[in-house]
PDB file of N, CA and C in Angstrom:
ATOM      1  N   UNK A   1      60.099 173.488  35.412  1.00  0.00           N
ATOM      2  CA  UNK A   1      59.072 174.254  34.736  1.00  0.00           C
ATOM      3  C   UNK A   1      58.644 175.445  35.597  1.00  0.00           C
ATOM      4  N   UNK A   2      59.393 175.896  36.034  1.00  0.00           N
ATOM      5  CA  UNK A   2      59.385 177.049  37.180  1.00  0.00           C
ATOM      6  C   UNK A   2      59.368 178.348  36.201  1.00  0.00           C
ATOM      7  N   UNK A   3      58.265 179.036  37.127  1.00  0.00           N
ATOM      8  CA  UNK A   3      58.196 180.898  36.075  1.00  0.00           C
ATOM      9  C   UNK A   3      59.332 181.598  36.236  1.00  0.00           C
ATOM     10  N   UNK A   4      59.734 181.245  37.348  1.00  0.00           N
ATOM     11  CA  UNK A   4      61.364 182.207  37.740  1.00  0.00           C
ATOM     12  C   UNK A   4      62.489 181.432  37.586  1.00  0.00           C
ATOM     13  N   UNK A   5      63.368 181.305  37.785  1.00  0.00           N
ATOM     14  CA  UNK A   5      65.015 180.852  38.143  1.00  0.00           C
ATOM     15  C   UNK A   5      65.112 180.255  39.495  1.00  0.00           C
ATOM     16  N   UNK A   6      64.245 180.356  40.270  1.00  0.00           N
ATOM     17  CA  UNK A   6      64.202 179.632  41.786  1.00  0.00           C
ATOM     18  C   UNK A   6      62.660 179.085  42.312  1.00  0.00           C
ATOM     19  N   UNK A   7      62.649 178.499  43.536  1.00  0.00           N
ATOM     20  CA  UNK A   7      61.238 178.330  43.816  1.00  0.00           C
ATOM     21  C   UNK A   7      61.225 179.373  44.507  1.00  0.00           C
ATOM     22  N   UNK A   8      61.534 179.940  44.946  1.00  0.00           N
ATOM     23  CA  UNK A   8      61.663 181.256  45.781  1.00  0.00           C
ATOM     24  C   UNK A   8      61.097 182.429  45.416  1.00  0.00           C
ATOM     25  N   UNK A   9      62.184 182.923  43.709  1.00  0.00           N
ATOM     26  CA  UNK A   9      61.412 184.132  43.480  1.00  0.00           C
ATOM     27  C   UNK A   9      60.134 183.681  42.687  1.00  0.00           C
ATOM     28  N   UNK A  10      59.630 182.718  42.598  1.00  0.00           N
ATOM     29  CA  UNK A  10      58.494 182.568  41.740  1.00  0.00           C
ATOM     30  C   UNK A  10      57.539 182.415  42.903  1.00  0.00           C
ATOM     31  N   UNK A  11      57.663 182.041  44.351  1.00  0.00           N
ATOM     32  CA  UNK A  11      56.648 182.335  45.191  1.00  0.00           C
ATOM     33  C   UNK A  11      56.261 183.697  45.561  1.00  0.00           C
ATOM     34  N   UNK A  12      57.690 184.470  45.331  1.00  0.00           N
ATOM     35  CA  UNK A  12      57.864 186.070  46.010  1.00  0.00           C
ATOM     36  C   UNK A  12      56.873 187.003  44.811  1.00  0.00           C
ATOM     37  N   UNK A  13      56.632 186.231  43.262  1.00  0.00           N
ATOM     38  CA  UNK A  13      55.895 187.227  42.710  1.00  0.00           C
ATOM     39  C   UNK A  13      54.479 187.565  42.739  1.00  0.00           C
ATOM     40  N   UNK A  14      53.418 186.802  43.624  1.00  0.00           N
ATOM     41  CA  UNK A  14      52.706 186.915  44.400  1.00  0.00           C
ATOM     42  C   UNK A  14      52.779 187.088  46.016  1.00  0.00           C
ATOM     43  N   UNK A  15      53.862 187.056  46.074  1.00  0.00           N
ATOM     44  CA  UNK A  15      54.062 186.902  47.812  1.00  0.00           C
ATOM     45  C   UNK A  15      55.388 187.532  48.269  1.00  0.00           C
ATOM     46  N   UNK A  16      55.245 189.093  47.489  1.00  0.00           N
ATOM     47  CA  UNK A  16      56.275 189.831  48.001  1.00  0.00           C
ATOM     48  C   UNK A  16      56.510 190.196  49.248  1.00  0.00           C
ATOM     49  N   UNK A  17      55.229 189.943  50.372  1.00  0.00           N
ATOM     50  CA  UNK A  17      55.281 190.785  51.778  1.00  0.00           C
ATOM     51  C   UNK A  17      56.218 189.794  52.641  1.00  0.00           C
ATOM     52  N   UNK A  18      56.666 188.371  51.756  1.00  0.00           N
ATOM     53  CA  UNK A  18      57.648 187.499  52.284  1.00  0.00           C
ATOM     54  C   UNK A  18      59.211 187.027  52.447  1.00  0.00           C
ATOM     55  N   UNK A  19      59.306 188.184  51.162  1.00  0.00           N
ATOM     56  CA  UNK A  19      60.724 188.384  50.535  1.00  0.00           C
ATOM     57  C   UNK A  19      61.762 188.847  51.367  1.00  0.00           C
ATOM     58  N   UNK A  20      61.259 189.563  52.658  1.00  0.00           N
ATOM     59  CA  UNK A  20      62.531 190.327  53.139  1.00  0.00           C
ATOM     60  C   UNK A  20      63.050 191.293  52.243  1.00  0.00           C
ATOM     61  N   UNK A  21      64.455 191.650  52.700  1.00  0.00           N
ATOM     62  CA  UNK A  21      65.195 191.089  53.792  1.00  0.00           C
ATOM     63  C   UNK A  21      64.647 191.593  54.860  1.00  0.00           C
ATOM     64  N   UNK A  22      64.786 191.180  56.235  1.00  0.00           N
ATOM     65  CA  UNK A  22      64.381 190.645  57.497  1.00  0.00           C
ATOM     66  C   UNK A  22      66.190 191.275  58.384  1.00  0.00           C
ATOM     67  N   UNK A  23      65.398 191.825  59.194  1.00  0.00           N
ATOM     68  CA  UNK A  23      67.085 191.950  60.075  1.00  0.00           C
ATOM     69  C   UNK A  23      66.913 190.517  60.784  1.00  0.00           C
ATOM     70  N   UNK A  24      65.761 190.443  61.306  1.00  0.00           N
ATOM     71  CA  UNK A  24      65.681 188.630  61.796  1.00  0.00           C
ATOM     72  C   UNK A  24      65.363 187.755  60.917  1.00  0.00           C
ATOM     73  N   UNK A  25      66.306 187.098  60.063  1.00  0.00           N
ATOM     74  CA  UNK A  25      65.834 186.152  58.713  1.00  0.00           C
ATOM     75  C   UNK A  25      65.807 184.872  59.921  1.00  0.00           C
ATOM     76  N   UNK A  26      64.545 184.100  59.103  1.00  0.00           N
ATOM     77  CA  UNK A  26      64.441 182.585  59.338  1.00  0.00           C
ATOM     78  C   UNK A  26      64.880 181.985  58.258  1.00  0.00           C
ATOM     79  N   UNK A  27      66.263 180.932  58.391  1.00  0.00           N
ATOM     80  CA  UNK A  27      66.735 181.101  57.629  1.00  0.00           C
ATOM     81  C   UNK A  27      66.160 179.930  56.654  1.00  0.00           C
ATOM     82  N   UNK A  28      65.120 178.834  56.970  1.00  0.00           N
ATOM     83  CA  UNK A  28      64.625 178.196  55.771  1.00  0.00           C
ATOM     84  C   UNK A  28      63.536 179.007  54.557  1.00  0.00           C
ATOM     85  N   UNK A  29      63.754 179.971  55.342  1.00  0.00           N
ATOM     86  CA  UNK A  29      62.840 181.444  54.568  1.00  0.00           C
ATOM     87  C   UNK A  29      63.380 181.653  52.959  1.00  0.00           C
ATOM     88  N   UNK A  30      64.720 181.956  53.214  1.00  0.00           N
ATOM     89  CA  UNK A  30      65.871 182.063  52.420  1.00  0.00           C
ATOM     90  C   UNK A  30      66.079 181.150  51.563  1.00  0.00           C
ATOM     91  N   UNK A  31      65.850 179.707  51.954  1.00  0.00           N
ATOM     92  CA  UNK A  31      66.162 178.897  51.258  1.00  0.00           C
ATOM     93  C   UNK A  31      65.650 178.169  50.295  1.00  0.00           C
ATOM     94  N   UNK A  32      64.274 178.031  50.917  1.00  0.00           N
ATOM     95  CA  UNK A  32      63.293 177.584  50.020  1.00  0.00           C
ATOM     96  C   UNK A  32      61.962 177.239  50.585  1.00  0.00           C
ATOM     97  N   UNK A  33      61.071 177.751  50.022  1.00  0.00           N
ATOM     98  CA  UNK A  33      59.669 177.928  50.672  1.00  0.00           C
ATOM     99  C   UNK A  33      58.821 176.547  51.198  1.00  0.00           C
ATOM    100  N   UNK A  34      59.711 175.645  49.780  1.00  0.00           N
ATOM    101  CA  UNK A  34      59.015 174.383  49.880  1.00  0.00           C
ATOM    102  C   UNK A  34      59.241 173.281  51.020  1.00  0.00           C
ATOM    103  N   UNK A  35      60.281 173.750  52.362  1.00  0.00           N
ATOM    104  CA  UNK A  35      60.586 173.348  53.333  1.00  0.00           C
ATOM    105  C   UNK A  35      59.466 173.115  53.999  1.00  0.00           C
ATOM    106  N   UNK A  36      58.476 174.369  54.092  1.00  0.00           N
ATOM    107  CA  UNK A  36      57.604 174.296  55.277  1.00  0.00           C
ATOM    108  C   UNK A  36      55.979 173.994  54.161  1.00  0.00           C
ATOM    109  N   UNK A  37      56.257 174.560  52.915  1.00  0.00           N
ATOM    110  CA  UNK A  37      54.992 174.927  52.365  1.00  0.00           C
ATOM    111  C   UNK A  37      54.743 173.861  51.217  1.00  0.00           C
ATOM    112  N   UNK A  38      53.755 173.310  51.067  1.00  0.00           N
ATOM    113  CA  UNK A  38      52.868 172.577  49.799  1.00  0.00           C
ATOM    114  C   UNK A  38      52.679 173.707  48.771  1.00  0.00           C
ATOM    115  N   UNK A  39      52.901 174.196  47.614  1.00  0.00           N
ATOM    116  CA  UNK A  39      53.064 174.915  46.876  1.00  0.00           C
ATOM    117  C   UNK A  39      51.783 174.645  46.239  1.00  0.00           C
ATOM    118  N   UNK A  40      51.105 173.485  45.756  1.00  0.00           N
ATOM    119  CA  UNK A  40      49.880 172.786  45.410  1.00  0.00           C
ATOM    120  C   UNK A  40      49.046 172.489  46.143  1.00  0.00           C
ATOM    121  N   UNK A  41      48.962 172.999  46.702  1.00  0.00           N
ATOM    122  CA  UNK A  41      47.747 172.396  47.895  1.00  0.00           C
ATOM    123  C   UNK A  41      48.470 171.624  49.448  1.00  0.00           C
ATOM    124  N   UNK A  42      47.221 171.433  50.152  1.00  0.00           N
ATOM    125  CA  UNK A  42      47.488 171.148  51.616  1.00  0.00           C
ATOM    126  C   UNK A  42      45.985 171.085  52.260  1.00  0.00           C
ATOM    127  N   UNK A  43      45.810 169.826  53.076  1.00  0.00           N
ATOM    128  CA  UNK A  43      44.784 170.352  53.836  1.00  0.00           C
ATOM    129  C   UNK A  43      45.107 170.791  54.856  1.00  0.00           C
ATOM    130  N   UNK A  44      46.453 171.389  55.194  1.00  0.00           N
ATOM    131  CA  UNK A  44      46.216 172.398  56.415  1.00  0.00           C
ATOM    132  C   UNK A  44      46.589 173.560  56.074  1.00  0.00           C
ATOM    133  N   UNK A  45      46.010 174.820  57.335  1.00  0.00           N
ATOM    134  CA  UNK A  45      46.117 176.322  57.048  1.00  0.00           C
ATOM    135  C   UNK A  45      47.746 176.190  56.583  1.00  0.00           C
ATOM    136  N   UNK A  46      47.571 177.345  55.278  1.00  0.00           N
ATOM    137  CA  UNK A  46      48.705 177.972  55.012  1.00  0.00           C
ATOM    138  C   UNK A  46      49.443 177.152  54.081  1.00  0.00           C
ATOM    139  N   UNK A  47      48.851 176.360  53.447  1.00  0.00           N
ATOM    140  CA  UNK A  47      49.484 175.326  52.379  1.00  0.00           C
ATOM    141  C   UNK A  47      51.093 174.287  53.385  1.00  0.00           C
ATOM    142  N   UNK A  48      50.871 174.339  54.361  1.00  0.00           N
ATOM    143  CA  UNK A  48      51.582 173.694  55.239  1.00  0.00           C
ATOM    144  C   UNK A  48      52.279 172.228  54.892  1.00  0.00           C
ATOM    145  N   UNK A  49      53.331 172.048  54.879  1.00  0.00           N
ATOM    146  CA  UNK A  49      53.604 170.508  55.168  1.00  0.00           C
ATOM    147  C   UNK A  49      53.313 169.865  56.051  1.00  0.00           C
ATOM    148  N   UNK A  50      53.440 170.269  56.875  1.00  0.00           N
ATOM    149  CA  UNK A  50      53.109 169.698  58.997  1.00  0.00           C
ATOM    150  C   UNK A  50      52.344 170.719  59.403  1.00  0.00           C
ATOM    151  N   UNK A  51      51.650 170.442  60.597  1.00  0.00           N
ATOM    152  CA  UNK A  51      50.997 171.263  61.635  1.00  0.00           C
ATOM    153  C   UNK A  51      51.981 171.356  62.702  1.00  0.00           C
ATOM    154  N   UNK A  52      52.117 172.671  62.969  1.00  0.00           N
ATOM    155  CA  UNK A  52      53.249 173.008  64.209  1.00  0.00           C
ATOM    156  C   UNK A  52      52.517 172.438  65.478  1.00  0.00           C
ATOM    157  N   UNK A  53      53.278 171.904  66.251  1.00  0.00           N
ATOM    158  CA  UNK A  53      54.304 172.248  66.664  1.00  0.00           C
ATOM    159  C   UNK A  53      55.258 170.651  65.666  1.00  0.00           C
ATOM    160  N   UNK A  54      54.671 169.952  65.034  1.00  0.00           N
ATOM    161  CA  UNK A  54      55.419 168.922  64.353  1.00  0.00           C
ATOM    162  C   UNK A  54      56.319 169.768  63.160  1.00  0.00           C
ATOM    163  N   UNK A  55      56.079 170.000  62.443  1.00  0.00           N
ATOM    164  CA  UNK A  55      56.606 171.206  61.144  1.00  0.00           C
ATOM    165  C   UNK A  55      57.903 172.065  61.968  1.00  0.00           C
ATOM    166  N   UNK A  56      58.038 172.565  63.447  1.00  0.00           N
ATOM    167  CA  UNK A  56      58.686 173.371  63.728  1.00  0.00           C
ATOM    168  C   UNK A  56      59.770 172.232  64.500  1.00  0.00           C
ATOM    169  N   UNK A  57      59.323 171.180  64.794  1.00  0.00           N
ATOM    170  CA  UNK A  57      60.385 170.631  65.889  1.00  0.00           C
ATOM    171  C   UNK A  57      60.726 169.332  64.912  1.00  0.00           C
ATOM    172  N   UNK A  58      60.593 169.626  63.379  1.00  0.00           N
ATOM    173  CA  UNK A  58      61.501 168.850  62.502  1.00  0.00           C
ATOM    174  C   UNK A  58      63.127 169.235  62.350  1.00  0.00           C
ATOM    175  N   UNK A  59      62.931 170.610  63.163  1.00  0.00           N
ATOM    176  CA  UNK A  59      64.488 171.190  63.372  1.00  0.00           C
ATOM    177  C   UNK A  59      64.950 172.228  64.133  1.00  0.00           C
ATOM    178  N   UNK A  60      64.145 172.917  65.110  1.00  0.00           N
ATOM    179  CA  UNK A  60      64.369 172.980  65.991  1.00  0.00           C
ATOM    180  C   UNK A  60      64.093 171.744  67.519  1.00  0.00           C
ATOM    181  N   UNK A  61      65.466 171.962  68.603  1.00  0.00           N
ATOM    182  CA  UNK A  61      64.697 170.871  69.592  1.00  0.00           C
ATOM    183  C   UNK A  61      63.800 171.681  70.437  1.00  0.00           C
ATOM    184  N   UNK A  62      63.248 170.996  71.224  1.00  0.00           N
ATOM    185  CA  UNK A  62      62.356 170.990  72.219  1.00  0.00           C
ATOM    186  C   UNK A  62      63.296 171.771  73.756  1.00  0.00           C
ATOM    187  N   UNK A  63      64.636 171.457  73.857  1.00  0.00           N
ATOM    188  CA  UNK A  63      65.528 171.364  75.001  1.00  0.00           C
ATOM    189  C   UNK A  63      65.762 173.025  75.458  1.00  0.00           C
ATOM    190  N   UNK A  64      65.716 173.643  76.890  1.00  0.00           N
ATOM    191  CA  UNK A  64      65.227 174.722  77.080  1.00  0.00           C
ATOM    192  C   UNK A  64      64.247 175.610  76.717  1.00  0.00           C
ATOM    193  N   UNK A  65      63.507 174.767  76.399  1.00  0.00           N
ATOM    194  CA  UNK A  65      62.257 175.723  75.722  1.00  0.00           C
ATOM    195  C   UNK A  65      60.964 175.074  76.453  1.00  0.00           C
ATOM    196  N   UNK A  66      59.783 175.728  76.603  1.00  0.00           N
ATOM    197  CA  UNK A  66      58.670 174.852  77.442  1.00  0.00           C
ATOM    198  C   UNK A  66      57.483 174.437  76.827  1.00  0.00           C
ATOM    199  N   UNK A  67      58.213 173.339  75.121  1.00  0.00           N
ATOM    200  CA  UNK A  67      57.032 172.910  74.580  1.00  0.00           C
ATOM    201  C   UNK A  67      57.320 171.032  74.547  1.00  0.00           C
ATOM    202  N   UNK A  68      56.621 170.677  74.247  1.00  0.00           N
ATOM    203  CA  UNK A  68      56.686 169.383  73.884  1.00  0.00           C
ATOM    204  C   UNK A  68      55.784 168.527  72.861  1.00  0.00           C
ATOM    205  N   UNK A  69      56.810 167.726  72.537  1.00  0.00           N
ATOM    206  CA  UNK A  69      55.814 167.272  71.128  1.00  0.00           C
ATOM    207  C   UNK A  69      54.032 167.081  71.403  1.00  0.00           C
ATOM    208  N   UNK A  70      53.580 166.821  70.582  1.00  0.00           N
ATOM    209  CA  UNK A  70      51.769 166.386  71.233  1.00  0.00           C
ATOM    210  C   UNK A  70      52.049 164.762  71.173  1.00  0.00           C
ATOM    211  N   UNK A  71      51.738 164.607  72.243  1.00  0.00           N
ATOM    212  CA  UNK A  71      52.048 162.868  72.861  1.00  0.00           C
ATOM    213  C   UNK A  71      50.243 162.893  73.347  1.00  0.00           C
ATOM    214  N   UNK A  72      49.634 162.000  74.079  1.00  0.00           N
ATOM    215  CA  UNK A  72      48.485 162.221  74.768  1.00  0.00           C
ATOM    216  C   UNK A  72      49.098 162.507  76.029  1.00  0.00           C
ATOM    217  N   UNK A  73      49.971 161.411  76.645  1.00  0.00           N
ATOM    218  CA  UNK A  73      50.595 162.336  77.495  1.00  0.00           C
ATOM    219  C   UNK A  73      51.189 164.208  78.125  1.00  0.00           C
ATOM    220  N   UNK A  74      51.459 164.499  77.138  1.00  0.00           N
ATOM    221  CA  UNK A  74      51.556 166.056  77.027  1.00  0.00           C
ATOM    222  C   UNK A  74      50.751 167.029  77.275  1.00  0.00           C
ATOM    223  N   UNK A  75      49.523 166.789  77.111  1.00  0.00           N
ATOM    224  CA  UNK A  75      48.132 167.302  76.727  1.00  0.00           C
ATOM    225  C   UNK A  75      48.307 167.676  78.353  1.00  0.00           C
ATOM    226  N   UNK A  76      47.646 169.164  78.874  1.00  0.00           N
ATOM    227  CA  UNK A  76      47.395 169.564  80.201  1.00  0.00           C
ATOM    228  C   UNK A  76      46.097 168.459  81.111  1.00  0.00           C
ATOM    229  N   UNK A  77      46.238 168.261  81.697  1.00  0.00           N
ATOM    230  CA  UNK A  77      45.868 167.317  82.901  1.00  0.00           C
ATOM    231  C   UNK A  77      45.669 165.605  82.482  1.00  0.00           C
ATOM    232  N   UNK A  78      47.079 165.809  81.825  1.00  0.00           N
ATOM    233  CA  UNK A  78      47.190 164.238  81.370  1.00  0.00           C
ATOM    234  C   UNK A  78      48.812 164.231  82.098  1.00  0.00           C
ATOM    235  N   UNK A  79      49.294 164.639  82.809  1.00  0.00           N
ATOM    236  CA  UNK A  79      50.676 164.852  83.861  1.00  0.00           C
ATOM    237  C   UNK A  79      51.408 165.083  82.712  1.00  0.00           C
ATOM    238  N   UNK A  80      51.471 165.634  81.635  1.00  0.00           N
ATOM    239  CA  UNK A  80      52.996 166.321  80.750  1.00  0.00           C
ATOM    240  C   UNK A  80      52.783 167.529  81.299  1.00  0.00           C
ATOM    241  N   UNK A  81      51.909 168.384  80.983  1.00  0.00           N
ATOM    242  CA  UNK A  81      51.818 169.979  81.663  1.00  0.00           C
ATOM    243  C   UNK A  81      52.722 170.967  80.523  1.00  0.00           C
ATOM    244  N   UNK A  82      53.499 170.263  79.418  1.00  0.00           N
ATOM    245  CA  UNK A  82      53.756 171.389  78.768  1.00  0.00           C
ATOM    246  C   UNK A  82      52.854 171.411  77.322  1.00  0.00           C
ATOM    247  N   UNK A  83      52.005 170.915  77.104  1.00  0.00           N
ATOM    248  CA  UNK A  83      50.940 171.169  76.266  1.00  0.00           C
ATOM    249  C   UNK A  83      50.433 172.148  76.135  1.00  0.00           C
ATOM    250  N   UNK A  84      50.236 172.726  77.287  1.00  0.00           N
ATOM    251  CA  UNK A  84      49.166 174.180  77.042  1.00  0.00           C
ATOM    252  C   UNK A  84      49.894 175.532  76.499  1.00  0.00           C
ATOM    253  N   UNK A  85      51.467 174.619  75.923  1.00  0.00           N
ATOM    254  CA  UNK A  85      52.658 175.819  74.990  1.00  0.00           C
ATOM    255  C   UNK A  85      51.866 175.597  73.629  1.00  0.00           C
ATOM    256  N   UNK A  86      51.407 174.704  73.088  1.00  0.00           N
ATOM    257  CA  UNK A  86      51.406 173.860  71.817  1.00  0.00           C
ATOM    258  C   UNK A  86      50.096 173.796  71.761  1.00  0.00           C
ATOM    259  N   UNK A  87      48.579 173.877  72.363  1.00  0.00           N
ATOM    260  CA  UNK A  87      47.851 174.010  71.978  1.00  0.00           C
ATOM    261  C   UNK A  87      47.388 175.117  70.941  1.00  0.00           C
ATOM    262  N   UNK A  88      46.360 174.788  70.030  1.00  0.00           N
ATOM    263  CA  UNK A  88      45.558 176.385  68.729  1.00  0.00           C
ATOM    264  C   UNK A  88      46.460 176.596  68.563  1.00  0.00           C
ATOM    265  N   UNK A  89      47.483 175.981  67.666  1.00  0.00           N
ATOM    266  CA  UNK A  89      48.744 176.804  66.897  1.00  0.00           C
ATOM    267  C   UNK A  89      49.745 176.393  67.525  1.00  0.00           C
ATOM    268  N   UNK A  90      50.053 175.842  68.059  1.00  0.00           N
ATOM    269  CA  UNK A  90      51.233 175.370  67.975  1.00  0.00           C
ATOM    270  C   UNK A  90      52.604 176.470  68.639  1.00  0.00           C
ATOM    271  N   UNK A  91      53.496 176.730  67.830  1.00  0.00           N
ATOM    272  CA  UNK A  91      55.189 177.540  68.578  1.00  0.00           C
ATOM    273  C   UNK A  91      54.361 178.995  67.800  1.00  0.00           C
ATOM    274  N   UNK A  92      53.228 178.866  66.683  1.00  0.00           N
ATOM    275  CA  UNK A  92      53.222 180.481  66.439  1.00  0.00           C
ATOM    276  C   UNK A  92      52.431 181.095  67.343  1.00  0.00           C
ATOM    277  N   UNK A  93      51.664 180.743  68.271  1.00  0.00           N
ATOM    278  CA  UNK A  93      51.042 181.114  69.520  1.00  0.00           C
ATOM    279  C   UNK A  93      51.926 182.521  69.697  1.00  0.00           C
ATOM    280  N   UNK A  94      53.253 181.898  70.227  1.00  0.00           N
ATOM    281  CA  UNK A  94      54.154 183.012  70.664  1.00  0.00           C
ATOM    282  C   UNK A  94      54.813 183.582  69.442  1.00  0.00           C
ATOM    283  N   UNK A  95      55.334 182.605  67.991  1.00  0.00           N
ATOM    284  CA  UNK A  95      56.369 183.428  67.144  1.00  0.00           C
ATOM    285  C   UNK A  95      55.828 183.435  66.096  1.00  0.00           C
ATOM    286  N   UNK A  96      55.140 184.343  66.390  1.00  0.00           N
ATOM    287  CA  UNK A  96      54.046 184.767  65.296  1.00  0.00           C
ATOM    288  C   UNK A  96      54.861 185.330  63.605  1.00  0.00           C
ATOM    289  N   UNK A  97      56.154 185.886  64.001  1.00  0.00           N
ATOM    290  CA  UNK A  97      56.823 186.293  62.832  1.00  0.00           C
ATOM    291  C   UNK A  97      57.560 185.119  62.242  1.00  0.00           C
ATOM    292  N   UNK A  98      57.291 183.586  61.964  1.00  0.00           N
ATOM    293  CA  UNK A  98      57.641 183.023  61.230  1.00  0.00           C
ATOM    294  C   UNK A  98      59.165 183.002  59.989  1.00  0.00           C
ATOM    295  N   UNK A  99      58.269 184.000  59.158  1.00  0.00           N
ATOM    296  CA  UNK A  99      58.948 184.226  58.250  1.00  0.00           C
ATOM    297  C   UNK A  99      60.617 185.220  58.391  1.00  0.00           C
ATOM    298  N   UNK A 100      60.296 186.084  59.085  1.00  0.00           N
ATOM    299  CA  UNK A 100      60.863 187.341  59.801  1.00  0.00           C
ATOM    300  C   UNK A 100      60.848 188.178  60.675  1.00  0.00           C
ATOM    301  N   UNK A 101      61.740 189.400  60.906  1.00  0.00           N
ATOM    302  CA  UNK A 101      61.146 190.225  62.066  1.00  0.00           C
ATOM    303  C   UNK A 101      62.715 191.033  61.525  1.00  0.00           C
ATOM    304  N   UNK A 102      61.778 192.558  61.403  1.00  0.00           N
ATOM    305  CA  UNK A 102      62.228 193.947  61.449  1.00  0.00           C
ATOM    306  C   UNK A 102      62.602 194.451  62.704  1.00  0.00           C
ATOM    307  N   UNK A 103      61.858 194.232  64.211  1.00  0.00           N
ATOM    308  CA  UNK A 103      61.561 194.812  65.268  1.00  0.00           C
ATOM    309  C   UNK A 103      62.746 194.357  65.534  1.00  0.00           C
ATOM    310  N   UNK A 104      63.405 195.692  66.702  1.00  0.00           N
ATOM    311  CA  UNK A 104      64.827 195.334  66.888  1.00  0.00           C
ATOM    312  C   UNK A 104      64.902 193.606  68.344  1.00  0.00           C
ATOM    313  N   UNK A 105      63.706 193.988  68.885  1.00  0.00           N
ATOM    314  CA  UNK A 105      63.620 193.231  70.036  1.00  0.00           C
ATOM    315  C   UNK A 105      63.230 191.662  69.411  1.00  0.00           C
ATOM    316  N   UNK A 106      63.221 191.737  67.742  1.00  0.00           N
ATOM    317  CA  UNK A 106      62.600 190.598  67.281  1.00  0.00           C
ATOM    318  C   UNK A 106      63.559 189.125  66.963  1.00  0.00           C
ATOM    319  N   UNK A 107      64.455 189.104  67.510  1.00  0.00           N
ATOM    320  CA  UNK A 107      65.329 188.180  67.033  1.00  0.00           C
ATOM    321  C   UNK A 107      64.757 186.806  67.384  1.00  0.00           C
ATOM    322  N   UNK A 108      63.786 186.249  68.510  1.00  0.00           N
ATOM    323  CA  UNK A 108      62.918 185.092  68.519  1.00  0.00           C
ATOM    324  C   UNK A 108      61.914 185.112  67.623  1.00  0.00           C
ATOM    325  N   UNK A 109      61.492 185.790  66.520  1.00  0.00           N
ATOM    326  CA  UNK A 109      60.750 186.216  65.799  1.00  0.00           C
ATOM    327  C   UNK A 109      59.775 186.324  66.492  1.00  0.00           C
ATOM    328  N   UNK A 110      59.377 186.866  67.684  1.00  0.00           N
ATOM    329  CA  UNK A 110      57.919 186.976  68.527  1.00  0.00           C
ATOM    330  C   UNK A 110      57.439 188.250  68.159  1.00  0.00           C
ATOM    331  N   UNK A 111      58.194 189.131  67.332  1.00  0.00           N
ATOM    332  CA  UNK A 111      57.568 190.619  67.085  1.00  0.00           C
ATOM    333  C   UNK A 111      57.915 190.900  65.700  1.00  0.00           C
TER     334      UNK A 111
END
């Protein structure tokens, strides 16, 4: 019972500033919105399925990178020490472009 032919372009007809194209596509962007997003509601920001850093490390890993899941352990002066990547927001702290990134330097989506 979809207004469009996809879930996609029927999110994009209110939410064209999401459509791309993107020289840096994320590529569950592309695929379908309903990966990351509650289309009906959510009690978290952004009609969210998960709160990042959980939502983001359903598929990206953790391995060379300096975050870690939220354990209590993890938490800064509980001896994990990489918490204070993942605190107030989670991986968009730093990759704020989510969706995309135009900027040539943007391929981590950080710009």
């Amino acid at each position: 019972m979809l207004v469009k032919p996809t879930v996609n372009q029927t999110c994009y007809t209110c939410h064209a500033e999401k459509r791309g194209p993107f020289l840096w596509e994320h590529a569950p962007v592309a695929e379908d919105c309903t990966l990351c997003h509650f289309p009906h509601g959510s009690s978290r920001p952004v009609l969210l399925s998960k709160s990042p850093p959980l939502l983001c490390q359903q598929c990206h890993t953790v391995a060379g990178h300096p975050s870690v899941a939220y354990t209590s352990n993890s938490l800064p002066g509980r001896g994990g020490g990489g918490g204070a990547f993942l605190l107030a927001g989670g991986c968009v702290n730093c990759h704020s472009q989510v969706h995309g990134s135009n900027h040539p330097s943007g391929v981590k989506l950080m710009r």
